[in-house]
Structures are given as structure tokens and as C-alpha cells.
Protein backbone atom coordinates (compact mmCIF):
# COMPACT_ATOMS: atom_id res chain seq x y z
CA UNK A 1 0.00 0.00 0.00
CA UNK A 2 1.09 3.36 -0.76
CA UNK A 3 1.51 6.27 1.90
CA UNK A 4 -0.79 9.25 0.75
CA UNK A 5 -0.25 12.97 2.08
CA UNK A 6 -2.64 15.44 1.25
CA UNK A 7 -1.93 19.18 1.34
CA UNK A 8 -3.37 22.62 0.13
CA UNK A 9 -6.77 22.42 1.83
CA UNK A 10 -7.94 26.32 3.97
CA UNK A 11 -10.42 28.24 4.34
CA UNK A 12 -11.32 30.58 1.48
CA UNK A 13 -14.37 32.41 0.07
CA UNK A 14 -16.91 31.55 -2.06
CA UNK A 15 -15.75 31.57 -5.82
CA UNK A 16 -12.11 31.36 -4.75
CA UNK A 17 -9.67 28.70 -6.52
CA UNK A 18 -8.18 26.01 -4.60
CA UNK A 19 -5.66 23.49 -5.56
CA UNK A 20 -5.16 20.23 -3.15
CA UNK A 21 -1.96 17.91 -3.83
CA UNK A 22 -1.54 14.18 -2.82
CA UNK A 23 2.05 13.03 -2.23
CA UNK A 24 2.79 9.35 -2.46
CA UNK A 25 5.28 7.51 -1.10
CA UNK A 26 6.68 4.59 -2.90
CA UNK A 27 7.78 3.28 -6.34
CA UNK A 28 4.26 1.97 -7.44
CA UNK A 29 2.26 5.46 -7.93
CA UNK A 30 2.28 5.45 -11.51
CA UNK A 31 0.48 2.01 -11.19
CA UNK A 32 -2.09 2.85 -9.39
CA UNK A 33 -5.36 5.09 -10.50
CA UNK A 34 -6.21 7.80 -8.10
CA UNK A 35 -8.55 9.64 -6.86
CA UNK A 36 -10.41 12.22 -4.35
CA UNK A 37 -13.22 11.89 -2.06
CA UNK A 38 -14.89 14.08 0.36
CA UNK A 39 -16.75 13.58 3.73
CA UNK A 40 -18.68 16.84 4.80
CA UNK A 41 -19.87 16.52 8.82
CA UNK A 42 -23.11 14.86 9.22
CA UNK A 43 -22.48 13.44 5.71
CA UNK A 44 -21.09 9.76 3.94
CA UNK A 45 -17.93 10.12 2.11
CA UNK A 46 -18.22 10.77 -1.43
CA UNK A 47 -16.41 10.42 -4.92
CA UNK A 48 -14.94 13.57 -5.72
CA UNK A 49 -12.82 12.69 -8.78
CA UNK A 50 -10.09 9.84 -10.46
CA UNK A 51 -7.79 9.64 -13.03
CA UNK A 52 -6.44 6.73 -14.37
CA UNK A 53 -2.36 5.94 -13.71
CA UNK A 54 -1.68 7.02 -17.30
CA UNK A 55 -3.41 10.36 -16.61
CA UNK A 56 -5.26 10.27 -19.60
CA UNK A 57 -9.03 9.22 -18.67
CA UNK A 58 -10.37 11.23 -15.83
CA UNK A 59 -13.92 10.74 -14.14
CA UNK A 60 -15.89 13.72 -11.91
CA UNK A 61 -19.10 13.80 -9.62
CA UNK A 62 -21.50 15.88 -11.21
CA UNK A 63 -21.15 18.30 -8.16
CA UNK A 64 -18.01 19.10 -9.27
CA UNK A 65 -17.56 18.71 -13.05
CA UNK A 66 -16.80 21.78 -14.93
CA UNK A 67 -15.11 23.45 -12.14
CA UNK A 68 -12.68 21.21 -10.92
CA UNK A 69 -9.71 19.59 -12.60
CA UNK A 70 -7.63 16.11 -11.76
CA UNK A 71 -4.14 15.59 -12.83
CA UNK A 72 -1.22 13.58 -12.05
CA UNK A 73 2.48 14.05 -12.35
CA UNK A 74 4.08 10.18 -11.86
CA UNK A 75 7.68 12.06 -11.86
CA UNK A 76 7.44 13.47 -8.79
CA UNK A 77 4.71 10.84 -7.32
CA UNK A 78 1.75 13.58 -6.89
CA UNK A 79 -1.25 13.83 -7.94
CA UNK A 80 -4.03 17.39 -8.13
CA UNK A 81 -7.17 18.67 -8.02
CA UNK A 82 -8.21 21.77 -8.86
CA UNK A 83 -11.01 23.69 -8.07
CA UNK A 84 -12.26 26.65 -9.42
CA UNK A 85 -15.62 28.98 -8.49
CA UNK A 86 -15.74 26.91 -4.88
CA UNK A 87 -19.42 26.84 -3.50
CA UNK A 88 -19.95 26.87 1.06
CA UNK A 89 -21.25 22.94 -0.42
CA UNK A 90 -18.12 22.05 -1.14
CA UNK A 91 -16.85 22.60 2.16
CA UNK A 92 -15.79 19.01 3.52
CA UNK A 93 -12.63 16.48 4.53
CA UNK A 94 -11.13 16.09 1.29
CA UNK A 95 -9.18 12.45 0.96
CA UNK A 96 -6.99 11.40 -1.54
CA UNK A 97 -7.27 7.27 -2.37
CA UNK A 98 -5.47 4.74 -4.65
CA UNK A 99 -6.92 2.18 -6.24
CA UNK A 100 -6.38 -0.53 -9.08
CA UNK A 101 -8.98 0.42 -10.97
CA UNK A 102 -9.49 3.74 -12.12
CA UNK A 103 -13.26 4.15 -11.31
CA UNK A 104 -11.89 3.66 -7.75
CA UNK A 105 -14.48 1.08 -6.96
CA UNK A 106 -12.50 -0.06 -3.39
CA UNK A 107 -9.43 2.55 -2.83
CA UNK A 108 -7.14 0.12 -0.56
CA UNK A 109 -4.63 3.55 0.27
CA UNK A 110 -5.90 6.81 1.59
CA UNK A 111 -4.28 9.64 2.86
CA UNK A 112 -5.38 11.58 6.37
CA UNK A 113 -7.59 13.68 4.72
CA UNK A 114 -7.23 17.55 4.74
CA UNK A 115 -10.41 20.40 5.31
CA UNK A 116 -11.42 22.64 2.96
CA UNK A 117 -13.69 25.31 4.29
CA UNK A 118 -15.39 27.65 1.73
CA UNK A 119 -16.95 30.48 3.66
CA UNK A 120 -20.15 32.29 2.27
């Protein structure tokens, strides 16, 4: 299993950009699809985003498509997510996962999770 770190996460205003990064640890990242959920309190985690280890097929929630944008750099083991116009909804744990498959059916690596707070 790989080691995930999240980073990038804050508190910023409604409409503001954000962009979270997920470090990995280990030789395997460019193996492995990845991907981003969220858990908001009160709420079940949820699929955020993936992208598939080549980078080149990528797959959004509808809450987020059109604003946000997944990318991966297997040089330097990281992986992205940007997001652009960010709504007070969007305001949750964010959690970066690994999985084999890139629809990220049954992550088996997650990082800590970082908070995003989007203030109205």
C-alpha cells in the first residue's frame, strides 16, 4: 500500500480557486489510479474525482464537473485537483485514495484527509 499525504486544503471564500496535492510515497504510484473523495460533517464520504495511472481518462461527480480539474504528475509521485468557483457545499474532509482500478471502486490507500472550508 502506498503512503498518501494530502496538502493545500484552507479556508477561502466563495468563488475562490483552490488546488489540493496528494504526495505518495513509494515506487508503485504510476500504477495505481487515483482519486479524491470528500466527507462533509453529518455526511457519507463521497467520490470527488479519479484519473487513471496514465493520466489520460479522468472521471468527476457531477457536483463538481466543470469546475474542478484532476491531474497527475508520476515524476514526482503527486497527484491534483483543482477547483475553481468553490461553493460553502463544497466545504468538507477532502481524501486522496489509490486504487487498481481507475473508477476507484475499493481505494485500498488513503491519505489523512485535509479540510477545505469555503466560507459564504
Amino acid at each position: 500500500q502506498a503512503q498518501l499525504v494530502e496538502s493545500g486544503g484552507g479556508l477561502v471564500q466563495a468563488g475562490a480557486s483552490l488546488r489540493l496535492s496528494c504526495a505518495a510515497s513509494g515506487r508503485t504510484f504510476s500504477t495505481y489510479a487515483m482519486g479524491w473523495f470528500r466527507q462533509a460533517p453529518g455526511k457519507e464520504r463521497e467520490f470527488v474525482a479519479a484519473i487513471n495511472y496514465r493520466g489520460t481518462i479522468t472521471y468527476y461527480a457531477d457536483s463538481v464537473k466543470g469546475r474542478s480539474t484532476i491531474s497527475r504528475d508520476n515524476a514526482k509521485n503527486t497527484m491534483y485537483l483543482q477547483m475553481n468557483s468553490l461553493k460553502p457545499e463544497d466545504t468538507a474532509v477532502y481524501y486522496c485514495a489509490a486504487d487498481r482500478i481507475a473508477t476507484m471502486p475499493k481505494p485500498d490507500s488513503w491519505g489523512q484527509g485535509i479540510q477545505v472550508t469555503v466560507s459564504s
